[in-house]
N, C-alpha and C. Protein backbone atom coordinates (compact mmCIF):
# COMPACT_ATOMS: atom_id res chain seq x y z
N UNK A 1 0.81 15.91 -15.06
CA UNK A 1 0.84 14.96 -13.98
C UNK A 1 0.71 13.56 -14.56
N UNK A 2 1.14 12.73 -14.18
CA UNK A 2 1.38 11.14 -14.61
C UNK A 2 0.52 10.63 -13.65
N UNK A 3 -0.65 10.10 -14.51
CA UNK A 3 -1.28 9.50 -13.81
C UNK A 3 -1.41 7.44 -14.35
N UNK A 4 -1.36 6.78 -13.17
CA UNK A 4 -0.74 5.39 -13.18
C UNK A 4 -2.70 4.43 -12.93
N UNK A 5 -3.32 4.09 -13.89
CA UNK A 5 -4.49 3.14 -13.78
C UNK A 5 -4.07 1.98 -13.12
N UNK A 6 -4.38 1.59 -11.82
CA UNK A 6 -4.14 0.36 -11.04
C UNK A 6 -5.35 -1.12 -11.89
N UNK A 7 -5.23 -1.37 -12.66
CA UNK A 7 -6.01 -2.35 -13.23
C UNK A 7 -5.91 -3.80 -12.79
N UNK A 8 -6.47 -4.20 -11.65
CA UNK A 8 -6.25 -5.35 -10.80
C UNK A 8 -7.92 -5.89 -10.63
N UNK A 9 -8.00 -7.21 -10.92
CA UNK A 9 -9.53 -7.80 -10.33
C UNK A 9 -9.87 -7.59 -8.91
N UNK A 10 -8.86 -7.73 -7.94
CA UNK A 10 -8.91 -7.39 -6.44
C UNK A 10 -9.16 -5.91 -6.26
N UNK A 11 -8.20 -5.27 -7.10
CA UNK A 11 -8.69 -3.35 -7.04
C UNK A 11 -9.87 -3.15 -7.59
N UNK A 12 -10.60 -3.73 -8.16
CA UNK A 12 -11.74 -3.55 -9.00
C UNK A 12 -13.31 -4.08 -8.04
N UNK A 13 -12.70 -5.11 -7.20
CA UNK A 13 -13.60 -5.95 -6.78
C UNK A 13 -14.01 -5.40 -5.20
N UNK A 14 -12.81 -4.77 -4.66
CA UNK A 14 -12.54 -3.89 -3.16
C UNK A 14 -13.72 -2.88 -3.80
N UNK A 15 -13.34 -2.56 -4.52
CA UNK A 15 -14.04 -0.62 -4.98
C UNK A 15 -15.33 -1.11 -5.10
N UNK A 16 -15.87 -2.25 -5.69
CA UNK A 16 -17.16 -2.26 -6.00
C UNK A 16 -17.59 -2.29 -5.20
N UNK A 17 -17.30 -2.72 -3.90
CA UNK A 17 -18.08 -3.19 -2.67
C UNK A 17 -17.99 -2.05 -1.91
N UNK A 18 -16.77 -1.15 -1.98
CA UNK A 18 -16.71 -0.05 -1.19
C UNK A 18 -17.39 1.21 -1.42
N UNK A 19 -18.12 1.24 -2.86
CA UNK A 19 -18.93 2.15 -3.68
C UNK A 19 -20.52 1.43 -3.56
N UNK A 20 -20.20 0.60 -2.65
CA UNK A 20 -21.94 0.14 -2.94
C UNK A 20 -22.65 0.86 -1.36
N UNK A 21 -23.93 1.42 -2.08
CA UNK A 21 -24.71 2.11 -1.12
C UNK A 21 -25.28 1.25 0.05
N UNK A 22 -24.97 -0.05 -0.17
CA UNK A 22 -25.35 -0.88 1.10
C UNK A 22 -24.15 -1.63 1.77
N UNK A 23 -22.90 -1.17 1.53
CA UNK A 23 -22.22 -1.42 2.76
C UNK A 23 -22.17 -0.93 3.91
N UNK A 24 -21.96 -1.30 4.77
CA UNK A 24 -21.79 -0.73 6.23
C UNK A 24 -20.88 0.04 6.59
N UNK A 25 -21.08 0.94 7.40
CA UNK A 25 -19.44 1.77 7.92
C UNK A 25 -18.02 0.70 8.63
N UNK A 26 -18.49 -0.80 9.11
CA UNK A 26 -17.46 -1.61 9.57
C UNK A 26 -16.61 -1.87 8.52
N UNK A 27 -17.71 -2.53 7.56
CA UNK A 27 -16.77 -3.28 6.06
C UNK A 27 -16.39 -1.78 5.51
N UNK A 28 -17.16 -1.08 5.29
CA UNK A 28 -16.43 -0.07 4.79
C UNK A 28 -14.86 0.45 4.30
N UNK A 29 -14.68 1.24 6.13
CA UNK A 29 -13.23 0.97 6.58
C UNK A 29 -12.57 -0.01 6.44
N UNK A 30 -12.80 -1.30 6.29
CA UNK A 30 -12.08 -2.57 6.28
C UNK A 30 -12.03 -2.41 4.85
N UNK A 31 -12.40 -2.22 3.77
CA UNK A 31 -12.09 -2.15 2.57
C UNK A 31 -11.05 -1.24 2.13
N UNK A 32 -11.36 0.10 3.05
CA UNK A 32 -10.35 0.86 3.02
C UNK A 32 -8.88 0.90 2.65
N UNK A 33 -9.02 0.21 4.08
CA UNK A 33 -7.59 -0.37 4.31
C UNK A 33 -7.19 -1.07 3.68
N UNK A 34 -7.76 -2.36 3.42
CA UNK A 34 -7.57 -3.38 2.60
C UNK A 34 -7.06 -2.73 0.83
N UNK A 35 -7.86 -1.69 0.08
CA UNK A 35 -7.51 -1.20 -0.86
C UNK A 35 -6.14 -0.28 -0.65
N UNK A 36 -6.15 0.33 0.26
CA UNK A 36 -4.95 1.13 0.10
C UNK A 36 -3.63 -0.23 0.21
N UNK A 37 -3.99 -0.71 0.84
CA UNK A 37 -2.48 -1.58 1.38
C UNK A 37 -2.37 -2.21 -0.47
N UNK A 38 -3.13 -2.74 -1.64
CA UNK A 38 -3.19 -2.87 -2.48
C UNK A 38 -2.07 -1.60 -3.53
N UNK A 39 -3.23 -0.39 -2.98
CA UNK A 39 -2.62 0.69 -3.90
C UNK A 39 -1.13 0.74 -3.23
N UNK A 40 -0.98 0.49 -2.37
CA UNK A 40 0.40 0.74 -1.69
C UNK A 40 1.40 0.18 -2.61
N UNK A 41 1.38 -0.98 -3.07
CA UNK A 41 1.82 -1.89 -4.10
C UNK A 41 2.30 -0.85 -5.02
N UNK A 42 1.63 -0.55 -5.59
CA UNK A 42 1.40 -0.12 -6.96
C UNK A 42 2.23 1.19 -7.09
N UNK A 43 1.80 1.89 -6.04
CA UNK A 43 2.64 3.33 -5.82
C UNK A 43 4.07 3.31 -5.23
N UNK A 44 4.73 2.20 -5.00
CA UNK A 44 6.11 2.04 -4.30
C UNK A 44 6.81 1.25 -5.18
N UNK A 45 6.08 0.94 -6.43
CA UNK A 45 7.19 -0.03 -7.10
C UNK A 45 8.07 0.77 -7.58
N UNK A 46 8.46 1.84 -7.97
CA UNK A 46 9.07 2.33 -8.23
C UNK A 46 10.41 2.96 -7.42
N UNK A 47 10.38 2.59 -6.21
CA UNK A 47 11.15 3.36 -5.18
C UNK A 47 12.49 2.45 -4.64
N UNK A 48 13.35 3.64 -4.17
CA UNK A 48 14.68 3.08 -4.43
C UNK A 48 15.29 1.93 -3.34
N UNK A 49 15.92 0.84 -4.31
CA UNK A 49 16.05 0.18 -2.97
C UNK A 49 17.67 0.02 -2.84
N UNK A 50 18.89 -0.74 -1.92
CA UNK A 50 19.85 -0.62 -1.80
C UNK A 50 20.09 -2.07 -1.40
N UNK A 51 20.94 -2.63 -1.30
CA UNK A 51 21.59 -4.03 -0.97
C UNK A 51 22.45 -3.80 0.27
N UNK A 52 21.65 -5.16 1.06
CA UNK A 52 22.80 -5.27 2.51
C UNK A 52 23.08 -6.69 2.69
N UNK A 53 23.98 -6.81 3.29
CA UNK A 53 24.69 -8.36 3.56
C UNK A 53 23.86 -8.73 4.45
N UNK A 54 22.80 -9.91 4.61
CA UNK A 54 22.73 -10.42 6.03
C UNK A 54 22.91 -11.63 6.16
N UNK A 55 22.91 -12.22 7.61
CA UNK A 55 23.43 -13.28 7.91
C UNK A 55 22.02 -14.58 7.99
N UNK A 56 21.57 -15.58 7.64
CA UNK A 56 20.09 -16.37 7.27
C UNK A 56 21.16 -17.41 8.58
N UNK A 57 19.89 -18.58 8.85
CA UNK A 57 20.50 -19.18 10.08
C UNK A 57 21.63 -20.01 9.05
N UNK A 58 21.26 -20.17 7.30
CA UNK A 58 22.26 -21.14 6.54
C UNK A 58 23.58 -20.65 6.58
N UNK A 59 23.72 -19.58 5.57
CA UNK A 59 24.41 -18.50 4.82
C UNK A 59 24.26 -17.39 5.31
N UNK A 60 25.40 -16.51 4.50
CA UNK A 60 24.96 -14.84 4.68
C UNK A 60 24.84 -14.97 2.80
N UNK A 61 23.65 -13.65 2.87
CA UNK A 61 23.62 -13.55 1.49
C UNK A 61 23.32 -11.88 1.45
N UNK A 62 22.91 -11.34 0.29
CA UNK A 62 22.12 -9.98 0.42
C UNK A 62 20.92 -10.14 0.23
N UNK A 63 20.81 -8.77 0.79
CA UNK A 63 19.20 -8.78 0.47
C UNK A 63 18.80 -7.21 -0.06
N UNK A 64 17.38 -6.69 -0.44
CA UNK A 64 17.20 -5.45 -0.18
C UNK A 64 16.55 -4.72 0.39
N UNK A 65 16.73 -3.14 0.65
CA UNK A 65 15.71 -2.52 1.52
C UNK A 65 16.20 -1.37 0.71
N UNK A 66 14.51 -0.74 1.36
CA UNK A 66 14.28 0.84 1.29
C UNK A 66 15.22 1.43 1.62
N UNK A 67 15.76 2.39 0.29
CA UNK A 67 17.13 3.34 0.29
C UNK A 67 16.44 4.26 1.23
N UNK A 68 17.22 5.31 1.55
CA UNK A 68 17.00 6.67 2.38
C UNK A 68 17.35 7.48 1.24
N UNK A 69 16.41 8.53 1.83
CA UNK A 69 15.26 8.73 2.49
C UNK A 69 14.07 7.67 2.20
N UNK A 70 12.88 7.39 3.17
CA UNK A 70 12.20 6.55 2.74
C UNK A 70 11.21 6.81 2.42
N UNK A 71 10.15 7.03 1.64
CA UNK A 71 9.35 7.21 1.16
C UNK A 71 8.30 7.66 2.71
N UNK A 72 7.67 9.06 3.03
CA UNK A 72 6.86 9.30 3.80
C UNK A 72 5.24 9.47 3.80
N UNK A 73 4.41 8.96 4.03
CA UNK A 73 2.99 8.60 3.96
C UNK A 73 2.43 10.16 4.37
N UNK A 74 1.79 11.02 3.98
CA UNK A 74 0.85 11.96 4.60
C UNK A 74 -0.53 12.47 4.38
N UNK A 75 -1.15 11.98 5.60
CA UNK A 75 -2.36 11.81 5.12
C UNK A 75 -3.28 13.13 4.88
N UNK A 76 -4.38 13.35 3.56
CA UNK A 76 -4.93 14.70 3.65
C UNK A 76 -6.08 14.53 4.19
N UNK A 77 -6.21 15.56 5.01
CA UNK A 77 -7.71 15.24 5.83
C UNK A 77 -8.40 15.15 5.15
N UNK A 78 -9.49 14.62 5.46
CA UNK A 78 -10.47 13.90 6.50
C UNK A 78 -9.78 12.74 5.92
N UNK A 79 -10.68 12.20 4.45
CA UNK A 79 -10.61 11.01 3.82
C UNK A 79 -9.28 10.29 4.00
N UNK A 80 -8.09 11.46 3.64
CA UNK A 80 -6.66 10.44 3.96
C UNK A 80 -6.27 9.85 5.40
N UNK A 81 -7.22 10.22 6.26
CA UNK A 81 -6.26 9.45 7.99
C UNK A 81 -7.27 8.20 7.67
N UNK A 82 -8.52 7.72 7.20
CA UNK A 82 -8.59 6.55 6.78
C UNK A 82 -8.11 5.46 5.97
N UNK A 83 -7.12 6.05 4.88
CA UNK A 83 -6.19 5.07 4.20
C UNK A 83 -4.75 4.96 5.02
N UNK A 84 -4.15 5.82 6.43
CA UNK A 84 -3.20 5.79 6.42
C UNK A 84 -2.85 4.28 7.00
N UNK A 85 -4.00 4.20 7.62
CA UNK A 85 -3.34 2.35 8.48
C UNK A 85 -3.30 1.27 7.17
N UNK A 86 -3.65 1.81 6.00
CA UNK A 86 -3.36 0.68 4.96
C UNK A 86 -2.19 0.90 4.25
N UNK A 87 -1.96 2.01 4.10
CA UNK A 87 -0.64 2.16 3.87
C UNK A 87 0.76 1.76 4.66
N UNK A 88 0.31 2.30 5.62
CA UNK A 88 1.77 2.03 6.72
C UNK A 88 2.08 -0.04 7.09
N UNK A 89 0.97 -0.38 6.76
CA UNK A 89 1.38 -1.49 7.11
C UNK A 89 2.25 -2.44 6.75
C-alpha cells in the first residue's frame, strides 16, 4: 500500500489542537472538517482532469474539470461521517 505523509505546518498545527485532551467537542469537529478539507488537497492531486471551452464575460478560453468518473467520497463509520462535510466541500 502507498502510503503519502501530508507534511504541512497547517496539517501539523489542526492535529495538535485536535489531539489535545482539552479541546472541546465544538472546536473539535470544526478541526475536523477543517483538516479533512486540507487532506482533501493532498489526496486529489492526483486525479484526472479534462479541458472545456468556456465563455469569461472577456474571452472564451479553457479551463479544467474533474474527468468522469469523479472521484466518490465514502464515509467509514462512525469516525468517517465526521470528515465527510470536509471533504465534500
Amino acid at each position: 500500500m502507498k502510503v503519502h505523509v501530508a507534511n504541512h505546518p497547517l496539517i501539523s498545527h489542526k492535529l495538535t489542537h485536535l489531539r489535545d485532551e482539552r479541546t472541546d467537542s465544538p472546536t473539535f469537529r470544526l478541526l475536523v472538517e477543517e483538516l479533512v478539507t486540507l487532506l482533501a488537497y493532498e489526496a486529489t492531486r492526483e486525479v484526472r482532469t479534462t479541458t472545456i471551452k468556456i465563455k469569461t464575460p472577456v474571452t472564451e478560453t479553457s479551463g479544467l474539470v474533474l474527468a468522469e468518473p469523479r472521484p466518490v467520497v465514502v464515509p467509514i463509520l462512525r469516525a468517517g461521517l465526521g470528515m465527510l462535510e470536509g471533504m465534500t466541500k
